[in-house]
Protein backbone atom coordinates (compact mmCIF):
# COMPACT_ATOMS: atom_id res chain seq x y z
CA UNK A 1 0.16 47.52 -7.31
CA UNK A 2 2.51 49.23 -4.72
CA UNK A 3 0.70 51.30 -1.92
CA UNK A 4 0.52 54.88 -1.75
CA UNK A 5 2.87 57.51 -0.27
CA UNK A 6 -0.04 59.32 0.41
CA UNK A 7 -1.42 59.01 4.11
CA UNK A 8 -4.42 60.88 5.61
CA UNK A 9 -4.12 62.51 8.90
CA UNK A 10 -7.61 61.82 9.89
CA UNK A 11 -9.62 58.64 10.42
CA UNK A 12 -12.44 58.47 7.67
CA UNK A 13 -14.57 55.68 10.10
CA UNK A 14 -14.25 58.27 12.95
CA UNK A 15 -17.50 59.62 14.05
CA UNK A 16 -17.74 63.52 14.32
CA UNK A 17 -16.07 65.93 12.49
CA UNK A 18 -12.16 66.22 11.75
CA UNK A 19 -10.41 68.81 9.51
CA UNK A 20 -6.98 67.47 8.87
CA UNK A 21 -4.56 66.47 5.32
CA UNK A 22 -3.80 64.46 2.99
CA UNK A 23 -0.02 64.06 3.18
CA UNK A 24 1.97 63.28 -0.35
CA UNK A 25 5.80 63.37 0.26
CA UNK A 26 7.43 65.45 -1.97
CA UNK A 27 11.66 66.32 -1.68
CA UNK A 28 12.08 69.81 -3.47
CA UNK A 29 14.57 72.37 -3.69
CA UNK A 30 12.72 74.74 -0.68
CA UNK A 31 11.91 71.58 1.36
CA UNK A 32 14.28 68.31 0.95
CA UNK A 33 12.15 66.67 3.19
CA UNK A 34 8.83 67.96 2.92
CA UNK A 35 5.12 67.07 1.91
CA UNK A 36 2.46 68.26 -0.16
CA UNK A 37 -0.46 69.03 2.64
CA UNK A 38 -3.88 68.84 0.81
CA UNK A 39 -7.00 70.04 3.39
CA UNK A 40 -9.89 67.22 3.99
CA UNK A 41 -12.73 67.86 6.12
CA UNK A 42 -14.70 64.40 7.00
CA UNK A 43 -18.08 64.44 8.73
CA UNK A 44 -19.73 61.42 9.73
CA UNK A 45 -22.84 60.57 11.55
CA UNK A 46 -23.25 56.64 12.17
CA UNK A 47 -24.25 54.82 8.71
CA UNK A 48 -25.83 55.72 5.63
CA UNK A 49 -24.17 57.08 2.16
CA UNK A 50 -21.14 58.59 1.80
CA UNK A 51 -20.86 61.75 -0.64
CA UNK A 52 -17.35 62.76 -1.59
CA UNK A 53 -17.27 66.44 -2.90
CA UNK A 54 -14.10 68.23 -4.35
CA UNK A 55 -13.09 71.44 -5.98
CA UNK A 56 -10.13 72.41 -7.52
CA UNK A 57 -9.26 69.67 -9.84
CA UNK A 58 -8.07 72.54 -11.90
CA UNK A 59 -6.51 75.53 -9.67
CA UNK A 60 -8.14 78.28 -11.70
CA UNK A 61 -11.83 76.82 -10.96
CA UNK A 62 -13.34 78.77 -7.80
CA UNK A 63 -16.49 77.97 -7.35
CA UNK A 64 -16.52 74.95 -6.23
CA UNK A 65 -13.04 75.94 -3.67
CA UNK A 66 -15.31 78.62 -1.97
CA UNK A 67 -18.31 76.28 -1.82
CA UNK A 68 -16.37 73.65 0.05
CA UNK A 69 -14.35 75.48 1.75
CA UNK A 70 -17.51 76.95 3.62
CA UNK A 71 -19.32 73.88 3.79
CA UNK A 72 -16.04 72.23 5.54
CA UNK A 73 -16.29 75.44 8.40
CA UNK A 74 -20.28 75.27 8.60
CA UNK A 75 -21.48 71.09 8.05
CA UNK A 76 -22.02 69.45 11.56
CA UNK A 77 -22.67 65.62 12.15
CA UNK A 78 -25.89 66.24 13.49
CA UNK A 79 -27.34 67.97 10.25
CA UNK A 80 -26.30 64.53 8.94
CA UNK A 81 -26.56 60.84 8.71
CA UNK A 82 -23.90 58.94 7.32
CA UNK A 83 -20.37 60.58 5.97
CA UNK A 84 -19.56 63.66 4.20
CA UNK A 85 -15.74 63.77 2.59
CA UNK A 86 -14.68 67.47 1.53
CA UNK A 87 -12.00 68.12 -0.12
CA UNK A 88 -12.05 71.63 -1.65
CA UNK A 89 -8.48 71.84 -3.10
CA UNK A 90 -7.80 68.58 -4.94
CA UNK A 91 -5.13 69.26 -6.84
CA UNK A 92 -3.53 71.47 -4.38
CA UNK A 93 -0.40 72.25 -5.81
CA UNK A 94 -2.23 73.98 -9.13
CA UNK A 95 -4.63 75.80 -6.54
CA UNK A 96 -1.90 77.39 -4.58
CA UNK A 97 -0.65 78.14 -8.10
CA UNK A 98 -4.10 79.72 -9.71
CA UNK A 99 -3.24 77.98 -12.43
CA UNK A 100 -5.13 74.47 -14.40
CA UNK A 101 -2.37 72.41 -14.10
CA UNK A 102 0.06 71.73 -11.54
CA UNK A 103 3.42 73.66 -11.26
CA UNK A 104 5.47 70.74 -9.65
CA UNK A 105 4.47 68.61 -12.88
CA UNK A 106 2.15 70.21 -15.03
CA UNK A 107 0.06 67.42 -14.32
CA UNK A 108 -3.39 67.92 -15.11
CA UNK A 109 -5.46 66.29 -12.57
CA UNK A 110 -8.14 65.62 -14.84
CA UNK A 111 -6.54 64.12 -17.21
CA UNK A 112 -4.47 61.46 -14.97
CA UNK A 113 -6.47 58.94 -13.77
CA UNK A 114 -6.23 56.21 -13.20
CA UNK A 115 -3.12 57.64 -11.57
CA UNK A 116 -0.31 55.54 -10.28
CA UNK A 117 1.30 55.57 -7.06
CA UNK A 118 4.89 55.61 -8.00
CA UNK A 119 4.14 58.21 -10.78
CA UNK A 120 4.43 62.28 -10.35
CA UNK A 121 2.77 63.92 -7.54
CA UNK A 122 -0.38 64.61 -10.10
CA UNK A 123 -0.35 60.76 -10.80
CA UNK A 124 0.08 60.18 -7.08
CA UNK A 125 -3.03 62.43 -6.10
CA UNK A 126 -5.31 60.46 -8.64
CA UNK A 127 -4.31 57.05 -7.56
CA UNK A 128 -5.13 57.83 -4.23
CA UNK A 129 -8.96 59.08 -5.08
CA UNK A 130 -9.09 56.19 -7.69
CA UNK A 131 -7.74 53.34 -5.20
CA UNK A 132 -8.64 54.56 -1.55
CA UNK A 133 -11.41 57.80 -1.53
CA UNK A 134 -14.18 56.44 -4.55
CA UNK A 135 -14.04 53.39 -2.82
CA UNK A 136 -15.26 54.74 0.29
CA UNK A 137 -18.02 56.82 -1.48
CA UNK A 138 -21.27 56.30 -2.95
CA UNK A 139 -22.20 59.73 -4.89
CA UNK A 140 -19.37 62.21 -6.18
CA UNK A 141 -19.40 65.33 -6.99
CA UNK A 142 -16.72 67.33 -8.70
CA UNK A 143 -17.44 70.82 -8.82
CA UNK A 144 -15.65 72.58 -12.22
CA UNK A 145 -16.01 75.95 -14.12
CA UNK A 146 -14.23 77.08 -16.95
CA UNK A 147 -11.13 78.64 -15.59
CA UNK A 148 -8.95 80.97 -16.86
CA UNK A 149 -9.66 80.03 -20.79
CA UNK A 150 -13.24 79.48 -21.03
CA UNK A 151 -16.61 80.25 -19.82
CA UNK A 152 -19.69 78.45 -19.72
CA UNK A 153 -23.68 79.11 -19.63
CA UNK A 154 -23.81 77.63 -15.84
CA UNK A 155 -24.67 73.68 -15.92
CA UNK A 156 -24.41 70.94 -14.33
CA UNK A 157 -23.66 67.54 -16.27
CA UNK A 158 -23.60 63.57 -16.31
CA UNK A 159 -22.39 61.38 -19.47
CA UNK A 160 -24.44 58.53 -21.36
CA UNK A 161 -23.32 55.33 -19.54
CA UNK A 162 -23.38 51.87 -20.04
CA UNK A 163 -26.13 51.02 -17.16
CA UNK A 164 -29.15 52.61 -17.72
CA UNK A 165 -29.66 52.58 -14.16
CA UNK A 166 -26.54 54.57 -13.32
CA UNK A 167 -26.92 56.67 -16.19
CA UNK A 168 -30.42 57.61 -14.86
CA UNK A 169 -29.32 58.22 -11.11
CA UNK A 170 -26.54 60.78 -12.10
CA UNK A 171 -28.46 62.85 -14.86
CA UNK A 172 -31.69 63.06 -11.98
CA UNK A 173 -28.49 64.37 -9.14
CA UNK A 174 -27.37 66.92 -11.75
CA UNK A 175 -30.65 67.85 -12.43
CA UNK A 176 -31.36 68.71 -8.83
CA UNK A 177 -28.42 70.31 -8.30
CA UNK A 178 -30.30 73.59 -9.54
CA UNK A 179 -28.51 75.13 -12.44
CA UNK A 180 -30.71 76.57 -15.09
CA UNK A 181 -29.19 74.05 -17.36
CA UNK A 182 -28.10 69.96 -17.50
CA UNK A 183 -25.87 68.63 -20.30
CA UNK A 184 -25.37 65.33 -21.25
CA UNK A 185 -21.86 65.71 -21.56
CA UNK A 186 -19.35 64.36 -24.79
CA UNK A 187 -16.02 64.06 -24.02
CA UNK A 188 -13.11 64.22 -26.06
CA UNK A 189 -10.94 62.04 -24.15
CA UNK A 190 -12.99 60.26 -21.33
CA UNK A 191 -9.78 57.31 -20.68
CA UNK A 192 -8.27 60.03 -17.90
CA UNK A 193 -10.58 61.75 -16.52
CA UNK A 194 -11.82 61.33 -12.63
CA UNK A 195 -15.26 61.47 -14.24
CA UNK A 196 -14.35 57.88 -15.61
CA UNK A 197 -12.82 57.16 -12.67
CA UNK A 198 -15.80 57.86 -10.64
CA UNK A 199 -18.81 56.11 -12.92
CA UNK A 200 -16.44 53.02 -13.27
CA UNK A 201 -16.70 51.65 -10.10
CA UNK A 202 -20.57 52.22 -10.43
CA UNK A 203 -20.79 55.48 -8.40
CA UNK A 204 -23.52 58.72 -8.96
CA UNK A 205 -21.12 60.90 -10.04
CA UNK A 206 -22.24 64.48 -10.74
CA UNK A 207 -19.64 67.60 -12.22
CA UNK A 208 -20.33 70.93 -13.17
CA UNK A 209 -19.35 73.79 -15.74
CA UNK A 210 -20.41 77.13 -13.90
CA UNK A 211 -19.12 80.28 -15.89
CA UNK A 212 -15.73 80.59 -16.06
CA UNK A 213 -13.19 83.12 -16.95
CA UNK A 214 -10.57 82.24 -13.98
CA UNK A 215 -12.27 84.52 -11.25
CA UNK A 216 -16.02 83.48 -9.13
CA UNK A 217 -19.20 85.77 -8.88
CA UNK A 218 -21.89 86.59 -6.05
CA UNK A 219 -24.19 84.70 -8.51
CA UNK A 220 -21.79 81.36 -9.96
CA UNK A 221 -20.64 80.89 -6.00
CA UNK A 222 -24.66 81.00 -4.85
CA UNK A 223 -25.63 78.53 -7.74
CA UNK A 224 -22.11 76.29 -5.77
CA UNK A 225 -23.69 76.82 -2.66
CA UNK A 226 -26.96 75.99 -3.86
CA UNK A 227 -25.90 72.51 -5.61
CA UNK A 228 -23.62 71.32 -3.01
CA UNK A 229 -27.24 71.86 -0.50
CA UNK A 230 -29.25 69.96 -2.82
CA UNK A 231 -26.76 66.94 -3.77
CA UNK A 232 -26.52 66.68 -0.40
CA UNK A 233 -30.12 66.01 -0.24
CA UNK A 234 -30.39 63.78 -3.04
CA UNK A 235 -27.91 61.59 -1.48
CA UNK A 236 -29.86 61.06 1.15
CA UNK A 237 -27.55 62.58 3.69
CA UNK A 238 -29.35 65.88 5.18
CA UNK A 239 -32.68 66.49 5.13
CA UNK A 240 -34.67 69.64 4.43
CA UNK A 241 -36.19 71.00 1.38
CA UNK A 242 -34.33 71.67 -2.51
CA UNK A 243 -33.30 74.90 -3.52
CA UNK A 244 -34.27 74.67 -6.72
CA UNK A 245 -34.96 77.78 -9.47
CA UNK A 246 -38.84 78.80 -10.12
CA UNK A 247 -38.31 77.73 -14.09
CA UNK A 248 -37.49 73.87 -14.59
CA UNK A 249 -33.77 72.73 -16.07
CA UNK A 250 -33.02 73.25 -19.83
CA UNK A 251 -31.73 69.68 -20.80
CA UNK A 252 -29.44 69.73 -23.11
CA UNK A 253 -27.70 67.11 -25.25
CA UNK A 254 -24.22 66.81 -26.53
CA UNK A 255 -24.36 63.73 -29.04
CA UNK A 256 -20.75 63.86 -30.33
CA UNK A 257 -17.79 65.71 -31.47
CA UNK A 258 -19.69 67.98 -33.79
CA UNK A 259 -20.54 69.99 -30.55
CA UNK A 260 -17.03 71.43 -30.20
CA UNK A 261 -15.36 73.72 -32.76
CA UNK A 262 -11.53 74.24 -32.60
CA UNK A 263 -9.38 76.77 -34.46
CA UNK A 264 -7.51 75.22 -37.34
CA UNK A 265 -5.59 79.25 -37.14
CA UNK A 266 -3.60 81.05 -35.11
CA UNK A 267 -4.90 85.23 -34.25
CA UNK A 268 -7.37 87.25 -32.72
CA UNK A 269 -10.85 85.45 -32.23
CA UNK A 270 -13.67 87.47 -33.09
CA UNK A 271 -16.85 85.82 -31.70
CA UNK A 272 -19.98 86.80 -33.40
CA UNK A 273 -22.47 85.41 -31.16
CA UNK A 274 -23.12 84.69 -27.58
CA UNK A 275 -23.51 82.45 -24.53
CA UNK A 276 -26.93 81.17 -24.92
CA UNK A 277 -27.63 81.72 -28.37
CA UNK A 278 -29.56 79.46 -30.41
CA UNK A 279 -27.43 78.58 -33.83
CA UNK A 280 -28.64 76.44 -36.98
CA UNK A 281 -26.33 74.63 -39.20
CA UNK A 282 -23.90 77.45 -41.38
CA UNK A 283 -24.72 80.01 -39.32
CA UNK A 284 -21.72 82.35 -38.54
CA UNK A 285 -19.40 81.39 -35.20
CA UNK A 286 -16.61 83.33 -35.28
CA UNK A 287 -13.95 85.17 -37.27
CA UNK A 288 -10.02 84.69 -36.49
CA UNK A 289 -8.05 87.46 -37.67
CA UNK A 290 -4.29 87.04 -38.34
CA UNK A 291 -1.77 89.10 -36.67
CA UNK A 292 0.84 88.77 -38.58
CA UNK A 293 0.25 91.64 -41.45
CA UNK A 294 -2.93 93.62 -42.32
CA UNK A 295 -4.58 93.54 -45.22
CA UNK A 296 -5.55 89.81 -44.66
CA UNK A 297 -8.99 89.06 -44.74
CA UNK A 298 -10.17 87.15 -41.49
CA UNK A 299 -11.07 83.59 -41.49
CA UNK A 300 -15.06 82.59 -40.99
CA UNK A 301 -15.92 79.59 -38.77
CA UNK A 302 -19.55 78.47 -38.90
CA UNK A 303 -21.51 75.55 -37.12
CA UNK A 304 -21.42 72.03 -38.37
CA UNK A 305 -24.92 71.82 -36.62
CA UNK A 306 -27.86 73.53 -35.15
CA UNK A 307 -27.53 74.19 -31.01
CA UNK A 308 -26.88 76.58 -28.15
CA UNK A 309 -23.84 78.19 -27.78
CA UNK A 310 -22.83 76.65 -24.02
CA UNK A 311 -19.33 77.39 -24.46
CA UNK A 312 -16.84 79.69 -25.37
CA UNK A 313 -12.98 80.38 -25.04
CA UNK A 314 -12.18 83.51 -22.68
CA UNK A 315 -8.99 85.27 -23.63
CA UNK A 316 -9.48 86.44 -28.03
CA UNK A 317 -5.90 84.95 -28.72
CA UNK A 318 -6.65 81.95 -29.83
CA UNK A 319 -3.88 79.30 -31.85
CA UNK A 320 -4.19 76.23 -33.52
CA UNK A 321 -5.87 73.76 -32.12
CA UNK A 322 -7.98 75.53 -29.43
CA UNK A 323 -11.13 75.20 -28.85
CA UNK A 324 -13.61 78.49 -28.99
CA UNK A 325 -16.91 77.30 -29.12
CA UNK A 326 -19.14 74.18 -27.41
CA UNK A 327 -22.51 73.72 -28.96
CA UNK A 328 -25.62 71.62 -27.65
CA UNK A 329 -28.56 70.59 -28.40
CA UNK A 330 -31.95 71.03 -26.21
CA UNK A 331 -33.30 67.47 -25.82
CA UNK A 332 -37.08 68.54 -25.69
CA UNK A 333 -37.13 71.10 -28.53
């Protein structure tokens, strides 16, 4: 395969600590010759692991942005030993944009990997973390919340993987990351996402789902804060003591596609129950009432199983083939 376009204004083997970009060319109508600038921060400190942390693979995800952009101004190479890669806008264009997807493409960045380096600048981003930056690291950790469309209990989350081993690494970092809650994530389309990226080449890869809504919180940004301190210490990169809550993780389960529930209507979503809420099988979800005449009477939407609701969409429109609510399971009940 070709090379990139991208180049990085920094040296990742450098000792110390650099702030600089990652340059993508990109000829538009305000700049003919001009280049998508995304910020990196790289802190090294002789050898040991390498943790690569990002925010804002969607633009409308904050958390993790504030987190990183903090720990880029206040991480110093002799807290550490071995290399810290920050990179708190990843798909910068969409971040500039407050919006999921990218506004030069519509590329979501989450849903282009492997990426390809003669591809849009979305598909040029991803083959550049897939080909050059994963490469370089040995834990990951992609910090997501639910954006302008959905909202979350706060967890963090790894996936059921082929090695044990690796499965067993990345559940125990999102367990000490500190939220009150760790899902073993299902995915509805795993072939494009950086997660997949990440665990293929046989990295810890950690992510996260903390609130949502499109806007941050004193408390979502402290629980970022918090996990980005304590994956730091599970990678073996700073020392010091966990931050970790007085009451032990909820671990939850998502088995398979049962877990999400997706309008087959288009109106105003009526949810009848809560984050957090413990559901058994039939038990009332959510109504979806048309807007298109009165008189109608609303449509019912109950759970195919018994869980927690973990997830819910944000705005009350809702249309065909959204989806409004994400059950799991606790693993220990």
């Amino acid at each position: 395969m070709q090379e990139t376009t991208i180049s990085a204004t920094l040296d990742f083997e450098q000792d110390g600590k650099q702030h600089g970009f990652l340059k993508l060319p990109y000829s538009s109508d305000h700049s003919a010759w001009g280049c998508i600038m995304i910020p990196v921060t790289v802190v090294k400190n002789g050898t040991g692991p390498t943790a690569l942390l990002t925010g804002g693979n969607h633009g409308d995800e904050y958390e993790g942005i504030t987190a990183l952009l903090k720990l880029a101004n206040n991480l110093e190479p002799e807290q550490i030993q071995g290399r810290v890669i920050i990179i708190p806008a990843m798909n910068y264009p969409a971040v500039q944009n407050g919006s999921r997807t990218s506004p030069i493409d519509q590329g979501n960045m989450n849903r282009s990997f492997p990426g390809h380096p003669a591809g849009s600048m979305t598909e040029r981003i991803a083959d550049y973390f897939s080909r050059y930056l994963v490469p370089l690291c040995d834990y990951a950790l992609d910090i997501h919340s639910g954006g302008r469309t959905l909202d979350f209990i706060p967890f963090s989350a790894a996936h059921r993987l082929p090695n044990p081993g690796q499965e067993a690494a990345c559940i125990e970092g999102a367990r000490l990351f500190g939220t009150p809650n760790v899902v073993v994530m299902f995915e509805l389309d795993t072939a494009s996402l950086y997660d997949t990226a990440v665990e293929s080449q046989g990295k810890v890869f950690v992510t996260t789902e903390l609130c949502g809504g499109g806007t941050s919180t004193p408390e979502s940004i402290a629980l970022a804060d918090r996990g980005v301190h304590n994956f730091l210490l599970f990678a073996g990169i700073t020392r010091g003591d966990y931050q970790l809550p007085d009451t032990p993780p909820r671990l939850l389960d998502m088995p398979d596609g049962s877990c999400y529930m997706m309008s087959e209507h288009k109106g105003l979503l009526e949810l009848c129950v809560s984050l957090g809420d413990e559901l058994k099988k039939g038990d009332l979800v959510a109504r979806i009432h048309t807007l298109e005449r009165t008189g109608q009477p609303p449509v019912e939407y109950r759970a195919r199983r018994d869980g927690i609701l973990a997830g819910r969409r944000h705005p009350a429109l809702v249309d065909i083939g959204d989806t409004f609510a994400v059950l799991a399971i606790e693993m220990n009940a």
